[in-house]
C-alpha atoms as a PDB file:
ATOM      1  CA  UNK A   1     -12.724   1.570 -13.632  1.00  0.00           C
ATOM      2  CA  UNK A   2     -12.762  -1.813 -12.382  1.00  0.00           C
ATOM      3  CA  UNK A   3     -15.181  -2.679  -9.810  1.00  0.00           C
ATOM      4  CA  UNK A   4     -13.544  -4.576  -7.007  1.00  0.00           C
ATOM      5  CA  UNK A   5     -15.541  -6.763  -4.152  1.00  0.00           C
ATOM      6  CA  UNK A   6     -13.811  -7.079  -1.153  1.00  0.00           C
ATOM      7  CA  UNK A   7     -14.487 -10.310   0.368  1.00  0.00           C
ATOM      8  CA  UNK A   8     -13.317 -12.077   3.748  1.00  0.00           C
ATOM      9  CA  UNK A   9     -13.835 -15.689   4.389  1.00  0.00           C
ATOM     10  CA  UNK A  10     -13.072 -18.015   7.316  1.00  0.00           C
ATOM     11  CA  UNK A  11     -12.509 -21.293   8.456  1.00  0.00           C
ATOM     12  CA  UNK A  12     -16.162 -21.524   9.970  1.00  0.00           C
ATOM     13  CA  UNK A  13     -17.853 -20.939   6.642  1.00  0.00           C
ATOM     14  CA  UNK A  14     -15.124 -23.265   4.754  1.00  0.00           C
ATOM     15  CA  UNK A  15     -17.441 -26.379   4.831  1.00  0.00           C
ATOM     16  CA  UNK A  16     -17.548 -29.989   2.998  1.00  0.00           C
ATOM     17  CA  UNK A  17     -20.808 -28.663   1.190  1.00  0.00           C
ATOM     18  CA  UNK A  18     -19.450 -24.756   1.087  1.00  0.00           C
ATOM     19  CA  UNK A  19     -20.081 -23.224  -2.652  1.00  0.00           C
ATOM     20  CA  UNK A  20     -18.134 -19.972  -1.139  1.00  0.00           C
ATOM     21  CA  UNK A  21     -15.322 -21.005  -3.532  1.00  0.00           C
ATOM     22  CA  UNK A  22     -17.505 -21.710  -6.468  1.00  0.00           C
ATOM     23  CA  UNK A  23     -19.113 -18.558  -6.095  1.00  0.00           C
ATOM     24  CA  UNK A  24     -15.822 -16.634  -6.143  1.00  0.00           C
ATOM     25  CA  UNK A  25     -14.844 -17.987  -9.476  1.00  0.00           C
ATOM     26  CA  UNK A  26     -18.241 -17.587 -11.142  1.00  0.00           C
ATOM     27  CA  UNK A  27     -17.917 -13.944 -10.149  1.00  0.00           C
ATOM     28  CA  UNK A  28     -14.388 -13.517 -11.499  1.00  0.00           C
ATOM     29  CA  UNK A  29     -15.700 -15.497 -14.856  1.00  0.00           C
ATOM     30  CA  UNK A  30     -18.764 -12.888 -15.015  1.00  0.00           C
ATOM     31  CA  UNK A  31     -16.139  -9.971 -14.623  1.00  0.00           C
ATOM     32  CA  UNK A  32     -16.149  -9.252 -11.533  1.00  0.00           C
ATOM     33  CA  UNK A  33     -12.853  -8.257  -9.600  1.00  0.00           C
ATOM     34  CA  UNK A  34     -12.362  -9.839  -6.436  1.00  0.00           C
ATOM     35  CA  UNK A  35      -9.800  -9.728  -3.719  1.00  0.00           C
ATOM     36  CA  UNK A  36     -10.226 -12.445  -1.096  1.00  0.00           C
ATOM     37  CA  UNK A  37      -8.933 -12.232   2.586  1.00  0.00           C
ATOM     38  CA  UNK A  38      -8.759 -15.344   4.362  1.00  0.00           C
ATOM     39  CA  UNK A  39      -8.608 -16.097   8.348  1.00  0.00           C
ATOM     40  CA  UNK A  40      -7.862 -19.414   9.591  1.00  0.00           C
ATOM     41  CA  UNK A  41      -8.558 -19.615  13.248  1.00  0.00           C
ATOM     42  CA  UNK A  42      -9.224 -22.752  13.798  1.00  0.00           C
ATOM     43  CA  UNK A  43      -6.625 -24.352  11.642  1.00  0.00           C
ATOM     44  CA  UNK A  44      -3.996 -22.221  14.274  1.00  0.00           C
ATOM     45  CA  UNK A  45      -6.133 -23.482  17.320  1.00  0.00           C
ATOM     46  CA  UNK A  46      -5.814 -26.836  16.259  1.00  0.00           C
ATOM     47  CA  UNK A  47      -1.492 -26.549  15.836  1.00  0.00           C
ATOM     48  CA  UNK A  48      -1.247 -24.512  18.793  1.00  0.00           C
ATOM     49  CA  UNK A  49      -3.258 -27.792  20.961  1.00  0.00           C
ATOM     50  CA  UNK A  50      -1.091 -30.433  19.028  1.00  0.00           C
ATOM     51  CA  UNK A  51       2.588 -28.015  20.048  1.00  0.00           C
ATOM     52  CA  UNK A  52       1.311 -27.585  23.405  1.00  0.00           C
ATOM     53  CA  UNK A  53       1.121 -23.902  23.000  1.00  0.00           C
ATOM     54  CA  UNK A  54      -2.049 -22.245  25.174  1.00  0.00           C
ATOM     55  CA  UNK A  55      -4.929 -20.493  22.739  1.00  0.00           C
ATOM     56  CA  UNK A  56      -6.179 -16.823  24.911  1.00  0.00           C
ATOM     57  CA  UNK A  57      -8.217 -13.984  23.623  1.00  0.00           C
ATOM     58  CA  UNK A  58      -8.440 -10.497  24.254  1.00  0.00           C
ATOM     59  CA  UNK A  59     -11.246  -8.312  22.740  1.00  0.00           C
ATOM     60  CA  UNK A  60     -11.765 -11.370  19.734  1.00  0.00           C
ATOM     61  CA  UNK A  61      -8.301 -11.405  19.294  1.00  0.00           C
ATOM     62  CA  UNK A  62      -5.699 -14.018  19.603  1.00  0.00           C
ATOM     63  CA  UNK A  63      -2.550 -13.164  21.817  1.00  0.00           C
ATOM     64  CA  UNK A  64       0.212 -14.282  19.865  1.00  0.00           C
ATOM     65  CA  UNK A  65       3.536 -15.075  21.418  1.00  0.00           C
ATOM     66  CA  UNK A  66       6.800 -15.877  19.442  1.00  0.00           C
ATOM     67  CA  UNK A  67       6.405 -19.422  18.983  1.00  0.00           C
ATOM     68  CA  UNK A  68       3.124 -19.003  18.485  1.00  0.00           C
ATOM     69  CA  UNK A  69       3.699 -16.683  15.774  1.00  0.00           C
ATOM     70  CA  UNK A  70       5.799 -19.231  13.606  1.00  0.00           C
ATOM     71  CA  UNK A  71       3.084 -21.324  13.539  1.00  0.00           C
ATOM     72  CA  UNK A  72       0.392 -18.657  12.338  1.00  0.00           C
ATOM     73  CA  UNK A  73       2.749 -17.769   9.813  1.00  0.00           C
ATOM     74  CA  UNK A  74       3.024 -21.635   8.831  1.00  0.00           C
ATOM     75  CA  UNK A  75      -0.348 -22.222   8.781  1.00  0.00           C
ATOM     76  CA  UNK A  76      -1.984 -18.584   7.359  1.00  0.00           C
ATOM     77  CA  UNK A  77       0.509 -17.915   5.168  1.00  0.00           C
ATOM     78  CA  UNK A  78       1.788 -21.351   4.130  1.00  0.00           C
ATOM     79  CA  UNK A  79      -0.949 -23.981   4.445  1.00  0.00           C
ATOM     80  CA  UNK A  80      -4.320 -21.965   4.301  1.00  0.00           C
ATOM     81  CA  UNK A  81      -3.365 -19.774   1.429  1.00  0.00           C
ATOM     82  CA  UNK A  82      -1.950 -22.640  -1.165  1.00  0.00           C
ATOM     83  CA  UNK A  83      -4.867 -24.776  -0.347  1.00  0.00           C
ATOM     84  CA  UNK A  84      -7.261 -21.881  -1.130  1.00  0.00           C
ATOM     85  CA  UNK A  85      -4.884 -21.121  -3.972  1.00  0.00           C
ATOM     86  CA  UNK A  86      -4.971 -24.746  -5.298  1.00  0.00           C
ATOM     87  CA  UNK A  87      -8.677 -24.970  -4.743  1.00  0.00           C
ATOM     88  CA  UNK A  88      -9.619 -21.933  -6.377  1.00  0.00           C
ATOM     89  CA  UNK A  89      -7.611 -22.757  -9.546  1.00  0.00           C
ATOM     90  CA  UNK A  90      -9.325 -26.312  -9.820  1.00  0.00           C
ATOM     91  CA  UNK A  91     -12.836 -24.725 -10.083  1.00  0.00           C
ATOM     92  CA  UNK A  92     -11.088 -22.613 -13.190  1.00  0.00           C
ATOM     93  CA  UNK A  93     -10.165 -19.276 -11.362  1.00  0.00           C
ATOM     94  CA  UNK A  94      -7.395 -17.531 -12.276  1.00  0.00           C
ATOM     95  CA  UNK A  95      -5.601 -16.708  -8.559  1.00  0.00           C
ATOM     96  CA  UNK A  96      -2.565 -16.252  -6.837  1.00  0.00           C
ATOM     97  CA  UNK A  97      -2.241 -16.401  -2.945  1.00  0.00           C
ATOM     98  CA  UNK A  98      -0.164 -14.087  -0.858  1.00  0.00           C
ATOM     99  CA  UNK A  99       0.303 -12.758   2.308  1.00  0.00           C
ATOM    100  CA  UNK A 100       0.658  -8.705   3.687  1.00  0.00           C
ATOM    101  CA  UNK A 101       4.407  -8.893   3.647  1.00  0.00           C
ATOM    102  CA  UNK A 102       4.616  -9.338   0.060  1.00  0.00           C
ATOM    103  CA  UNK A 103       5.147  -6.071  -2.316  1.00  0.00           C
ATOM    104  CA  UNK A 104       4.957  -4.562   1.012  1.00  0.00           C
ATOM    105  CA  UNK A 105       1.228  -4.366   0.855  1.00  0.00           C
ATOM    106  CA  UNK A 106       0.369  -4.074   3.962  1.00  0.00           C
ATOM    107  CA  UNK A 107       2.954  -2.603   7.296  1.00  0.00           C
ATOM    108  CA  UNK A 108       1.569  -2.984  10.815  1.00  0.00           C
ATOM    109  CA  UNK A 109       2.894  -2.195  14.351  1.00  0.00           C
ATOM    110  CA  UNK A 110       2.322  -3.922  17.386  1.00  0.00           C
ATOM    111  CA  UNK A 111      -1.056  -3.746  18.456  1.00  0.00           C
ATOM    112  CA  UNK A 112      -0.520  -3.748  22.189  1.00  0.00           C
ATOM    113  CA  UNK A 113       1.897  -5.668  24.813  1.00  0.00           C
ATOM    114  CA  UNK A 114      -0.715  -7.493  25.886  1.00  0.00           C
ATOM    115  CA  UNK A 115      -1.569  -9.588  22.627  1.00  0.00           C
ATOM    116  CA  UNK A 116       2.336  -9.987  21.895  1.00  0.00           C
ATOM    117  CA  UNK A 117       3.337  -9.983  18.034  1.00  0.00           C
ATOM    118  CA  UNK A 118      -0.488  -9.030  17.237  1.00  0.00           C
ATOM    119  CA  UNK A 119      -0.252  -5.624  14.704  1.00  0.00           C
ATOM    120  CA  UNK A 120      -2.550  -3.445  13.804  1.00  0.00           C
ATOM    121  CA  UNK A 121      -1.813  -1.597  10.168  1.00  0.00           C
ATOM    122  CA  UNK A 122      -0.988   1.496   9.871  1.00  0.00           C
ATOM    123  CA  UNK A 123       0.388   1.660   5.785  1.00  0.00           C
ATOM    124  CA  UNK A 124      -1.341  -0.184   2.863  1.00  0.00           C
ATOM    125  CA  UNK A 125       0.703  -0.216  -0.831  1.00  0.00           C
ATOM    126  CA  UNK A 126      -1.962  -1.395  -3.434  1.00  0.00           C
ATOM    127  CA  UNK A 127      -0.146  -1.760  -6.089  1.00  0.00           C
ATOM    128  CA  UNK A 128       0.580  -5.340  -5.995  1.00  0.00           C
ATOM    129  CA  UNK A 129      -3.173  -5.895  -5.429  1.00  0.00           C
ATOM    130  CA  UNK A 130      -3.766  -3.534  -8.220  1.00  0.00           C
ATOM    131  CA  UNK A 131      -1.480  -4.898 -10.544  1.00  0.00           C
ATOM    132  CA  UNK A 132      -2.839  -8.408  -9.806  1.00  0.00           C
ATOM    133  CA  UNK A 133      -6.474  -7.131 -10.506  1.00  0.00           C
ATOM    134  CA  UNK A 134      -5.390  -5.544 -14.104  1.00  0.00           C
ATOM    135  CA  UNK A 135      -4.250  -8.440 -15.113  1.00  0.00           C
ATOM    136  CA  UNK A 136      -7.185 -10.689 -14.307  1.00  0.00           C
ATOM    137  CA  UNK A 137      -5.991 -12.375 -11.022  1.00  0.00           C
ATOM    138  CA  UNK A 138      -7.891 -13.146  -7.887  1.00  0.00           C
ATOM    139  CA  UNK A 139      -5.630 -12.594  -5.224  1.00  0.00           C
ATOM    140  CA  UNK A 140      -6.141 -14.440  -1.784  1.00  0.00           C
ATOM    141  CA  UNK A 141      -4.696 -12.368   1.046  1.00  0.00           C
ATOM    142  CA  UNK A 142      -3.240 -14.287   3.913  1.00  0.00           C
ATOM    143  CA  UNK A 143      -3.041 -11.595   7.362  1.00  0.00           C
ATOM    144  CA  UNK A 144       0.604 -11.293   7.825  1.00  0.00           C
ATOM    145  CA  UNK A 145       2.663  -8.953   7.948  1.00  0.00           C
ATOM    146  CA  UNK A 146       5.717  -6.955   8.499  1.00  0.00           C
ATOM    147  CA  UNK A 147       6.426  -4.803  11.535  1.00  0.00           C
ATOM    148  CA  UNK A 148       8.534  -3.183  13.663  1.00  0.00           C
ATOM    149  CA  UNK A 149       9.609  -4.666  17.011  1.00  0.00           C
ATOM    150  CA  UNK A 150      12.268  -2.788  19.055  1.00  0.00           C
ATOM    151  CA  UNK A 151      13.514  -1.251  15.410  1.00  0.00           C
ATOM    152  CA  UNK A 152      13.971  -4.799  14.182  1.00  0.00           C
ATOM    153  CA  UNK A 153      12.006  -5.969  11.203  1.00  0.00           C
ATOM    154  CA  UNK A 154       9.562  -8.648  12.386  1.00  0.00           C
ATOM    155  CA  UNK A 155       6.247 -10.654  11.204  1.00  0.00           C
ATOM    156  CA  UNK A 156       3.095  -9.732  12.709  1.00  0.00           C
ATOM    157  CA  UNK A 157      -0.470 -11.500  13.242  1.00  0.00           C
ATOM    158  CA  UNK A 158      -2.931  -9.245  12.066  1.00  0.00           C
ATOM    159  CA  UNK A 159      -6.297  -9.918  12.474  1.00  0.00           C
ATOM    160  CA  UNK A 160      -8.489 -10.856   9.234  1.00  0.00           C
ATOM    161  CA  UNK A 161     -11.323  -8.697   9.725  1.00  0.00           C
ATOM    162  CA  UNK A 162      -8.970  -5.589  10.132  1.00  0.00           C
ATOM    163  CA  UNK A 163      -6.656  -6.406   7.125  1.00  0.00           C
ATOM    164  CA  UNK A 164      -9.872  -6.498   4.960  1.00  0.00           C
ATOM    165  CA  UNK A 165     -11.264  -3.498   5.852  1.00  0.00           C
ATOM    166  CA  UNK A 166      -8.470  -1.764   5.242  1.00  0.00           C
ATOM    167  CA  UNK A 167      -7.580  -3.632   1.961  1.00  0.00           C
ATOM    168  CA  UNK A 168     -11.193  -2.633   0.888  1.00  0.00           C
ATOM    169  CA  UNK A 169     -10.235   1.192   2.079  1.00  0.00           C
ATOM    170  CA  UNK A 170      -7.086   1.023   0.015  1.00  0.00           C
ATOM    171  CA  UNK A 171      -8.738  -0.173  -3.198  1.00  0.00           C
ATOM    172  CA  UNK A 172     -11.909   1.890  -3.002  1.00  0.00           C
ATOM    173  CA  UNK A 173     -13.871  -1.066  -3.381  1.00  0.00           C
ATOM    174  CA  UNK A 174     -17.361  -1.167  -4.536  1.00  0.00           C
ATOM    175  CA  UNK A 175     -18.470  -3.214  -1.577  1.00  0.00           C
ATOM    176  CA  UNK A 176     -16.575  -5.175   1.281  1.00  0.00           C
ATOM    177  CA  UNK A 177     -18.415  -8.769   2.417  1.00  0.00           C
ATOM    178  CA  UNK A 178     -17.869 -10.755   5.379  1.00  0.00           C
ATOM    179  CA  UNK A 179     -18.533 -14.422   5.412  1.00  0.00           C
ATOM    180  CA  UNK A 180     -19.487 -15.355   8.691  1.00  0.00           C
ATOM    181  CA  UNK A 181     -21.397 -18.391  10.618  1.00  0.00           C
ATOM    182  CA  UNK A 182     -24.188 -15.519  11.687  1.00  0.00           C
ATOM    183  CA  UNK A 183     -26.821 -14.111   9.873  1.00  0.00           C
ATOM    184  CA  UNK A 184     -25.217 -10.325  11.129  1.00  0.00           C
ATOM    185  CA  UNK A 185     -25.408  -8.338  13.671  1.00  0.00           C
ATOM    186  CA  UNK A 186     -27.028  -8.901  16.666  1.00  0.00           C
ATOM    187  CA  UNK A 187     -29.160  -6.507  18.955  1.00  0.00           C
ATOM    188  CA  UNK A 188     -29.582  -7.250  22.655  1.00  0.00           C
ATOM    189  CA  UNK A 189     -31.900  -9.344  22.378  1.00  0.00           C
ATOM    190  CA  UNK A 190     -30.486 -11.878  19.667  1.00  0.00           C
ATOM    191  CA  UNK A 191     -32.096 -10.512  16.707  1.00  0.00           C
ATOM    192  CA  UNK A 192     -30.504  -9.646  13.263  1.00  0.00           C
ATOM    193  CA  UNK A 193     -29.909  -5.947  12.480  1.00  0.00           C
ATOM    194  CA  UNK A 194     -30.769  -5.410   8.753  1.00  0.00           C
ATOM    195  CA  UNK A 195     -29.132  -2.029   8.699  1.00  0.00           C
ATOM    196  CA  UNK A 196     -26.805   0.458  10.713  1.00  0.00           C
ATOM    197  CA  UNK A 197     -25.156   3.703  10.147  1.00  0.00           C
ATOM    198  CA  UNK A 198     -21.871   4.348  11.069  1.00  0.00           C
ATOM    199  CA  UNK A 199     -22.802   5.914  13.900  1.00  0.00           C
ATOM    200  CA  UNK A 200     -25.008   3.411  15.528  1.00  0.00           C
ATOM    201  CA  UNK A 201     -22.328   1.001  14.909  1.00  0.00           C
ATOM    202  CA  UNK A 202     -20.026   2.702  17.269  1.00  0.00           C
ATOM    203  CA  UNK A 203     -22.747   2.664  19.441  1.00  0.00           C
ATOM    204  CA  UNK A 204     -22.968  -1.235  19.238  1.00  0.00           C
ATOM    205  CA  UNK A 205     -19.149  -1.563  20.200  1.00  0.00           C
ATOM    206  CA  UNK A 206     -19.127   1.291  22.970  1.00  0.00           C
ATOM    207  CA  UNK A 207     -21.876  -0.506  24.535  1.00  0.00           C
ATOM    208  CA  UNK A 208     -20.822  -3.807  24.448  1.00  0.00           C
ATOM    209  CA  UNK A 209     -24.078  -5.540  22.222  1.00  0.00           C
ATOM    210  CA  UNK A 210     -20.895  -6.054  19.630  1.00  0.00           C
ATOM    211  CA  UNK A 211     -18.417  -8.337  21.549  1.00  0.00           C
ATOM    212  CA  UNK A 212     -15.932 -11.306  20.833  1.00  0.00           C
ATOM    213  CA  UNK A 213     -15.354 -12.200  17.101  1.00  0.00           C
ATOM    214  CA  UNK A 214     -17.683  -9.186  16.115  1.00  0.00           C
ATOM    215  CA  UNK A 215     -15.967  -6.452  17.574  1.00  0.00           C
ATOM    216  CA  UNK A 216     -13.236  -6.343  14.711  1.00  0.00           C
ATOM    217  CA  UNK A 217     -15.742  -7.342  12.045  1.00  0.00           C
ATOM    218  CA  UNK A 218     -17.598  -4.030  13.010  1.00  0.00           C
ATOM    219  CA  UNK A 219     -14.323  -2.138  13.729  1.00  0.00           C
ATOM    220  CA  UNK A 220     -13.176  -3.175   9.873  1.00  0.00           C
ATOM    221  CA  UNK A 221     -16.531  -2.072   8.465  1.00  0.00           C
ATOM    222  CA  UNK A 222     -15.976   1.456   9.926  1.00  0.00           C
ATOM    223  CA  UNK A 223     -12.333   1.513   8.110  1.00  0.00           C
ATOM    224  CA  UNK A 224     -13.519   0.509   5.771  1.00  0.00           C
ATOM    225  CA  UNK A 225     -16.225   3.008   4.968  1.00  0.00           C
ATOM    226  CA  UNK A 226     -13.954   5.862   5.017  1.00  0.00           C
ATOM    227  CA  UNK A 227     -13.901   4.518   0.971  1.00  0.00           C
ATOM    228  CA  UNK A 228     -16.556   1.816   0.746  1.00  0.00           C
ATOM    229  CA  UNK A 229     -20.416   2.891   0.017  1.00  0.00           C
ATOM    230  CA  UNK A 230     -21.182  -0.185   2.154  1.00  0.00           C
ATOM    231  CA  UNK A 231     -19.958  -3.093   3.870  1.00  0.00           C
ATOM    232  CA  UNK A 232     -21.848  -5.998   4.728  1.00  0.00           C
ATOM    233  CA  UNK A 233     -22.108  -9.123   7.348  1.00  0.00           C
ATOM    234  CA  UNK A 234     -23.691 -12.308   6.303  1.00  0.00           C
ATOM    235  CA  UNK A 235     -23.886 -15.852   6.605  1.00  0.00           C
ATOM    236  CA  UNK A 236     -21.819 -17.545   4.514  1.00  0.00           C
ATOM    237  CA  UNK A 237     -22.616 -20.981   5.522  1.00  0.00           C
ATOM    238  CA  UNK A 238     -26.112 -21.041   3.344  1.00  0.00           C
ATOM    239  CA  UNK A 239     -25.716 -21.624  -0.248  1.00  0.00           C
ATOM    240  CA  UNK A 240     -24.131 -19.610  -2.596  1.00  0.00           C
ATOM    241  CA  UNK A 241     -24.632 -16.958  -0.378  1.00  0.00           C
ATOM    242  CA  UNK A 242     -22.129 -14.944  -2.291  1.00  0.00           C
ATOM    243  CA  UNK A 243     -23.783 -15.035  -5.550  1.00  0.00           C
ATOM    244  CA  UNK A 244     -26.536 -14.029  -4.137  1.00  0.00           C
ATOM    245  CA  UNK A 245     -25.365 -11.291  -1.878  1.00  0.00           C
ATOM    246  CA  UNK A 246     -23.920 -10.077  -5.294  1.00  0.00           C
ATOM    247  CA  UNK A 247     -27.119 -10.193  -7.101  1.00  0.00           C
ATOM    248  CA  UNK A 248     -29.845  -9.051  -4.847  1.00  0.00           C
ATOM    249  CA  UNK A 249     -27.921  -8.003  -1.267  1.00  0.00           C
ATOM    250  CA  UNK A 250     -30.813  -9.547   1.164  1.00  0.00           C
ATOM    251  CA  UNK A 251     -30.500 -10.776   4.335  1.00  0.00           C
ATOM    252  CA  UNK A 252     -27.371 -10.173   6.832  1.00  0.00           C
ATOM    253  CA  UNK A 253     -26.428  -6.598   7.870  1.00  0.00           C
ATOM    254  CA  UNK A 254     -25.279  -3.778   5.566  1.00  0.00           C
ATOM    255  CA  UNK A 255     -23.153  -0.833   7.351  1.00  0.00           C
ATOM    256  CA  UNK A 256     -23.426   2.346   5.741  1.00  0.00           C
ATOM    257  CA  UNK A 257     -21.844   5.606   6.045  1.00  0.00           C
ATOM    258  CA  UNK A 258     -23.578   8.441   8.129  1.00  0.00           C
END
């Protein structure tokens, strides 16, 4: 069997000087299967401020109106992914860039009124992603997808975190990675948590030490450990952090099972 590495990058770790991408291909040339999951926060910020259309947050995640959502489809699914796609290929990686609606690979609902056309998943079809990684592809995962809104057939804006956890879930992956602009998980007091259970990472979220952007990294770590052995949070702004969270897994957090 394959092993397959889970691995979700964003915007904040996407740098001038980043080697995130190079990593990713030197781990597909070394045999390594990996499935990439993108966000792009920032990049929807920054169209949202030039159309005029207010940025909000609820629980670390945006609220996404209709207008709103054309342009996170534009940007995740259109401009994001291709330039990953395109960048990925001129390091020598063999990808292909796609987002949750296609193959039907990943079905969401809506999340709550609140946050609009926001979904959360609730079906994921591997076997595009499957197919993809027989063949020797990379794929890079844009979070869109489809959904049902009043019985109509819609897009949704799913979070990033959340649609690689349970991408990770789907594919029994050997390990899922996060790629953040932290070192991990923070206690109270500001200071990196090398390890947590399950158990204590509810804990985090129920008592609040897990809030804003971490709340669904944590919440996609527990999905995701229904079928992953571990999951782990690091920075991905240092140096090849990936190849060495491959090699030698120090540093960041690691969430385990119970």
């Amino acid at each position: 069997m394959q092993r397959v590495i889970v691995v979700k990058i964003g915007g904040s770790t996407l740098g001038s000087h980043d080697t995130t991408l190079e990593d990713l291909v030197l781990l597909q040339q070394k045999q390594l299967s990996v499935v990439v999951v993108h966000g792009g926060g920032q990049h929807i910020s920054n169209w949202f401020s030039k159309m005029g259309i207010p940025t909000r947050f609820v629980d670390g995640l945006r609220v996404t109106d209709a207008e709103g959502l054309r342009v996170a489809t534009a940007v995740l699914a259109g401009l994001v992914n291709k330039e990953l796609v395109v960048a990925i290929q001129a390091l020598g990686g063999r990808t292909i860039g796609l987002s949750g609606t296609d193959g039907n690979l990943l079905r969401a609902r809506v999340k709550s009124r609140e946050l609009g056309f926001v979904g959360e998943i609730v079906n994921v079809d591997a076997t595009l992603l499957n197919l993809l990684i027989r063949e020797g592809f990379m794929p890079v995962v844009a979070p869109i997808c489809s959904g049902a809104v009043n019985s109509d057939m819609t897009l949704l804006n799913v979070n990033g975190d959340a649609v690689a956890g349970e991408i990770a879930a789907a594919t029994s992956a050997d390990k899922l990675v996060f790629l953040t602009d932290v070192d991990g998980i923070q206690d109270e007091s500001g200071n990196t948590i090398p390890r947590l259970t399950a158990a204590e990472a509810r804990n985090l979220l129920s008592s609040g030490t897990a809030s804003g952007g971490m709340v669904p990294k944590v919440e996609a770590c527990l999905r995701a450990l229904t079928h992953v052995s571990e999951a782990r949070i690091i920075n991905g702004r240092v140096s090849h952090a990936l190849l060495s969270e491959i090699a030698n897994g120090v540093g960041g957090t690691t969430v385990v099972p119970d």
